[in-house]
C-alpha atoms as a PDB file:
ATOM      1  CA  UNK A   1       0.000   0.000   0.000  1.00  0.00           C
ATOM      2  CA  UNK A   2       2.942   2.254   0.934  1.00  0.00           C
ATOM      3  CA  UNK A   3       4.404   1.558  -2.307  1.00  0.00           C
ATOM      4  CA  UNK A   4       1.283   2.440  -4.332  1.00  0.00           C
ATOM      5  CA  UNK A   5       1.079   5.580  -2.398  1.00  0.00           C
ATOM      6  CA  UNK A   6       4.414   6.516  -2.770  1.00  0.00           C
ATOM      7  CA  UNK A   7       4.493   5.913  -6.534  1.00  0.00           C
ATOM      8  CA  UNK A   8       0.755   8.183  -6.631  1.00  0.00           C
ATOM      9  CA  UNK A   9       3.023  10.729  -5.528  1.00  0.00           C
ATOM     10  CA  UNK A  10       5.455  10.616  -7.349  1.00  0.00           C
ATOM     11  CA  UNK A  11       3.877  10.213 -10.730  1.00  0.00           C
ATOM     12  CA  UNK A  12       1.713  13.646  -9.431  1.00  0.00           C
ATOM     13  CA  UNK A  13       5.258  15.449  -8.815  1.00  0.00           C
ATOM     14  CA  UNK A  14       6.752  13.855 -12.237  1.00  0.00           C
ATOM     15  CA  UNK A  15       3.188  15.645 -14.335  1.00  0.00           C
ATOM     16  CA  UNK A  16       3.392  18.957 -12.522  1.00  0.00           C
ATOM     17  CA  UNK A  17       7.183  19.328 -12.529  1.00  0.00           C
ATOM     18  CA  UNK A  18       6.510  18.624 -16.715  1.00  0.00           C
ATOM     19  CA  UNK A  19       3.648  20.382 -17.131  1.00  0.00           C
ATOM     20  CA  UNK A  20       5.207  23.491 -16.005  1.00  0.00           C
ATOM     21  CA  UNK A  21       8.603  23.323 -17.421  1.00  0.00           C
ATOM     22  CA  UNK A  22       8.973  26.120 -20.153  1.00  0.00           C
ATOM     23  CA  UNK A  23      10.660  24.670 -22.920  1.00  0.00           C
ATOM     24  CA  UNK A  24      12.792  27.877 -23.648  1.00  0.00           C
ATOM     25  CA  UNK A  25      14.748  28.126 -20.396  1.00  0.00           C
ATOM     26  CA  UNK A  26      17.622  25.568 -20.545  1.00  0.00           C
ATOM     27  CA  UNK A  27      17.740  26.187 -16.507  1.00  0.00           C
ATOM     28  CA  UNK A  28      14.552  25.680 -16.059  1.00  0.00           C
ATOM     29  CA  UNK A  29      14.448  21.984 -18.269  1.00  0.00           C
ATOM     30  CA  UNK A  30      17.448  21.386 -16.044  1.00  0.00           C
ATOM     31  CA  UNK A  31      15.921  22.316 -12.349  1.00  0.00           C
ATOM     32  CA  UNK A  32      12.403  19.858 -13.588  1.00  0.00           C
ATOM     33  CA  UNK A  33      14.130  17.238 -14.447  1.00  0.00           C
ATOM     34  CA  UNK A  34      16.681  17.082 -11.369  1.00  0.00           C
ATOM     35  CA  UNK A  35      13.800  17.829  -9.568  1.00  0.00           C
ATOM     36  CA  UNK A  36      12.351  14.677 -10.489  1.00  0.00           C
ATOM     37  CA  UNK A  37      15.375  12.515  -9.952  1.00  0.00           C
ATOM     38  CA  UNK A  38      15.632  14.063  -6.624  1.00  0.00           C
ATOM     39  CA  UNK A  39      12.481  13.498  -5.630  1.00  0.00           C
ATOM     40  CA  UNK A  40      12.293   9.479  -6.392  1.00  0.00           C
ATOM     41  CA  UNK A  41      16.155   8.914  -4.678  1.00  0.00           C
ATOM     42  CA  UNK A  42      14.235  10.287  -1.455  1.00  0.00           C
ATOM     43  CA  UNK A  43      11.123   8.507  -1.562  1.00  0.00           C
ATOM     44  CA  UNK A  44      12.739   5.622  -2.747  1.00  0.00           C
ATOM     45  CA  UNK A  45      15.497   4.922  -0.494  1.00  0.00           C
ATOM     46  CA  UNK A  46      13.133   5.794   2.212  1.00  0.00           C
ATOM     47  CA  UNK A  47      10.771   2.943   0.986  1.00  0.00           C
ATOM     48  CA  UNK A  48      13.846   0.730   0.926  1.00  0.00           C
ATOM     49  CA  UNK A  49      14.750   1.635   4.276  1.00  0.00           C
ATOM     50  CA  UNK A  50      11.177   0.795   5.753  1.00  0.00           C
ATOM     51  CA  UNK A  51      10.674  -2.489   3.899  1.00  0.00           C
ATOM     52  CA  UNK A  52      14.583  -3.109   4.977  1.00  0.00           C
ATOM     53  CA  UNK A  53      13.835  -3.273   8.434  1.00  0.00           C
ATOM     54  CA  UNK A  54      10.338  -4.679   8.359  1.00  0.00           C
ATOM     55  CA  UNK A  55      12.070  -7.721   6.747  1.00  0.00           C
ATOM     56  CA  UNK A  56      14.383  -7.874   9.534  1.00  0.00           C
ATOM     57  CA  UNK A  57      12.100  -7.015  12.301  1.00  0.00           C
ATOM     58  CA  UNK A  58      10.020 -10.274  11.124  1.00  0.00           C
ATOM     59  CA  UNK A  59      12.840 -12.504  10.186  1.00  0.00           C
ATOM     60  CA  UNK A  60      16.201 -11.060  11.648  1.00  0.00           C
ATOM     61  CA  UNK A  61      18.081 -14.029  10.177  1.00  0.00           C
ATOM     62  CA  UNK A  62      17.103 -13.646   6.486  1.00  0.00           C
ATOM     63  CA  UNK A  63      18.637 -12.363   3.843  1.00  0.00           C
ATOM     64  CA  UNK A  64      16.359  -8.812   3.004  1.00  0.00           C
ATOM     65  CA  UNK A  65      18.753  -7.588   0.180  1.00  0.00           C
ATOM     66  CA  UNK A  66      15.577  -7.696  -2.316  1.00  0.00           C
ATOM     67  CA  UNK A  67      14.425  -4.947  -1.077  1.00  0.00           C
ATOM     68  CA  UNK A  68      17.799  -2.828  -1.563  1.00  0.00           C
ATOM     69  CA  UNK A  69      18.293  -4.500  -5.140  1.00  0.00           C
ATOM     70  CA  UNK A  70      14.537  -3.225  -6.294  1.00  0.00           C
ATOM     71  CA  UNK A  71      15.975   0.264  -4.566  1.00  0.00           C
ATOM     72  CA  UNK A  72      18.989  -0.081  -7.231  1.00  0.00           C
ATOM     73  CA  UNK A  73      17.268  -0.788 -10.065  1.00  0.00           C
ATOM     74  CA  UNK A  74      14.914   1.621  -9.393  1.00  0.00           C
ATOM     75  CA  UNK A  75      17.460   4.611  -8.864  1.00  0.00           C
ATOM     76  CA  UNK A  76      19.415   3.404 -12.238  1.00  0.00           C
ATOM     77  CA  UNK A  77      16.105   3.623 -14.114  1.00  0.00           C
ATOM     78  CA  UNK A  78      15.830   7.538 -12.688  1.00  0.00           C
ATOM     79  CA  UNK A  79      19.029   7.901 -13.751  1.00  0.00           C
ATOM     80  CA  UNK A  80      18.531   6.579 -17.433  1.00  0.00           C
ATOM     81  CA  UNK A  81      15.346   9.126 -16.930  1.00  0.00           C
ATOM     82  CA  UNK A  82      17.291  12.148 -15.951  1.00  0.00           C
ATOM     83  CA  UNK A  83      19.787  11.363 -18.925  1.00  0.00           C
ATOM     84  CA  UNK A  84      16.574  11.418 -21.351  1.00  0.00           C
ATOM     85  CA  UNK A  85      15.192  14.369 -20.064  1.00  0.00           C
ATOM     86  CA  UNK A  86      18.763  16.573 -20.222  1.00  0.00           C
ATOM     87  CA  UNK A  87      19.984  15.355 -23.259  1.00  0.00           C
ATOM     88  CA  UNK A  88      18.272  18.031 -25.556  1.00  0.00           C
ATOM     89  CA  UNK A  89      18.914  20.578 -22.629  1.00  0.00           C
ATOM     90  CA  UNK A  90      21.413  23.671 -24.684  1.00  0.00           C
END
């Protein structure tokens, strides 16, 4: 549920930080699109950091690196995201 809620969020953030970013302003297509990366590394890694110690608050002796792997991935595909968005940026 956190997850869902987390990603509703974000998604909102992602439209408005777009729908307002004046194509004319190179500073301004750089500040949106930062703004976006910035905003999932902090929700994200705060997810991760929850469902971290969840999983080791219910099973101490398990191996809960899933959870920081999904984190990764996630953060790499921001990253591929933030190279999109700035590569037309002059």
């Amino acid at each position: 549920m956190r997850f869902l809620s987390v990603l509703t969020v974000g998604l909102l953030v992602w439209v408005g930080v777009f729908a307002t970013v004046n194509a004319e302003d190179p500073r301004t297509e750089l500040i949106g699109c930062g703004s976006v990366l910035f905003h999932l590394a902090a929700n994200r890694l705060s997810l991760q950091l929850e469902e971290f110690a969840v999983c080791k608050r219910s099973n101490p002796s398990y191996d809960c690196s899933d959870s920081i792997h999904r984190a990764i991935s996630d953060l790499q595909q921001g990253l591929f995201d933030l190279n999109h968005c700035t590569k037309d940026i002059r």
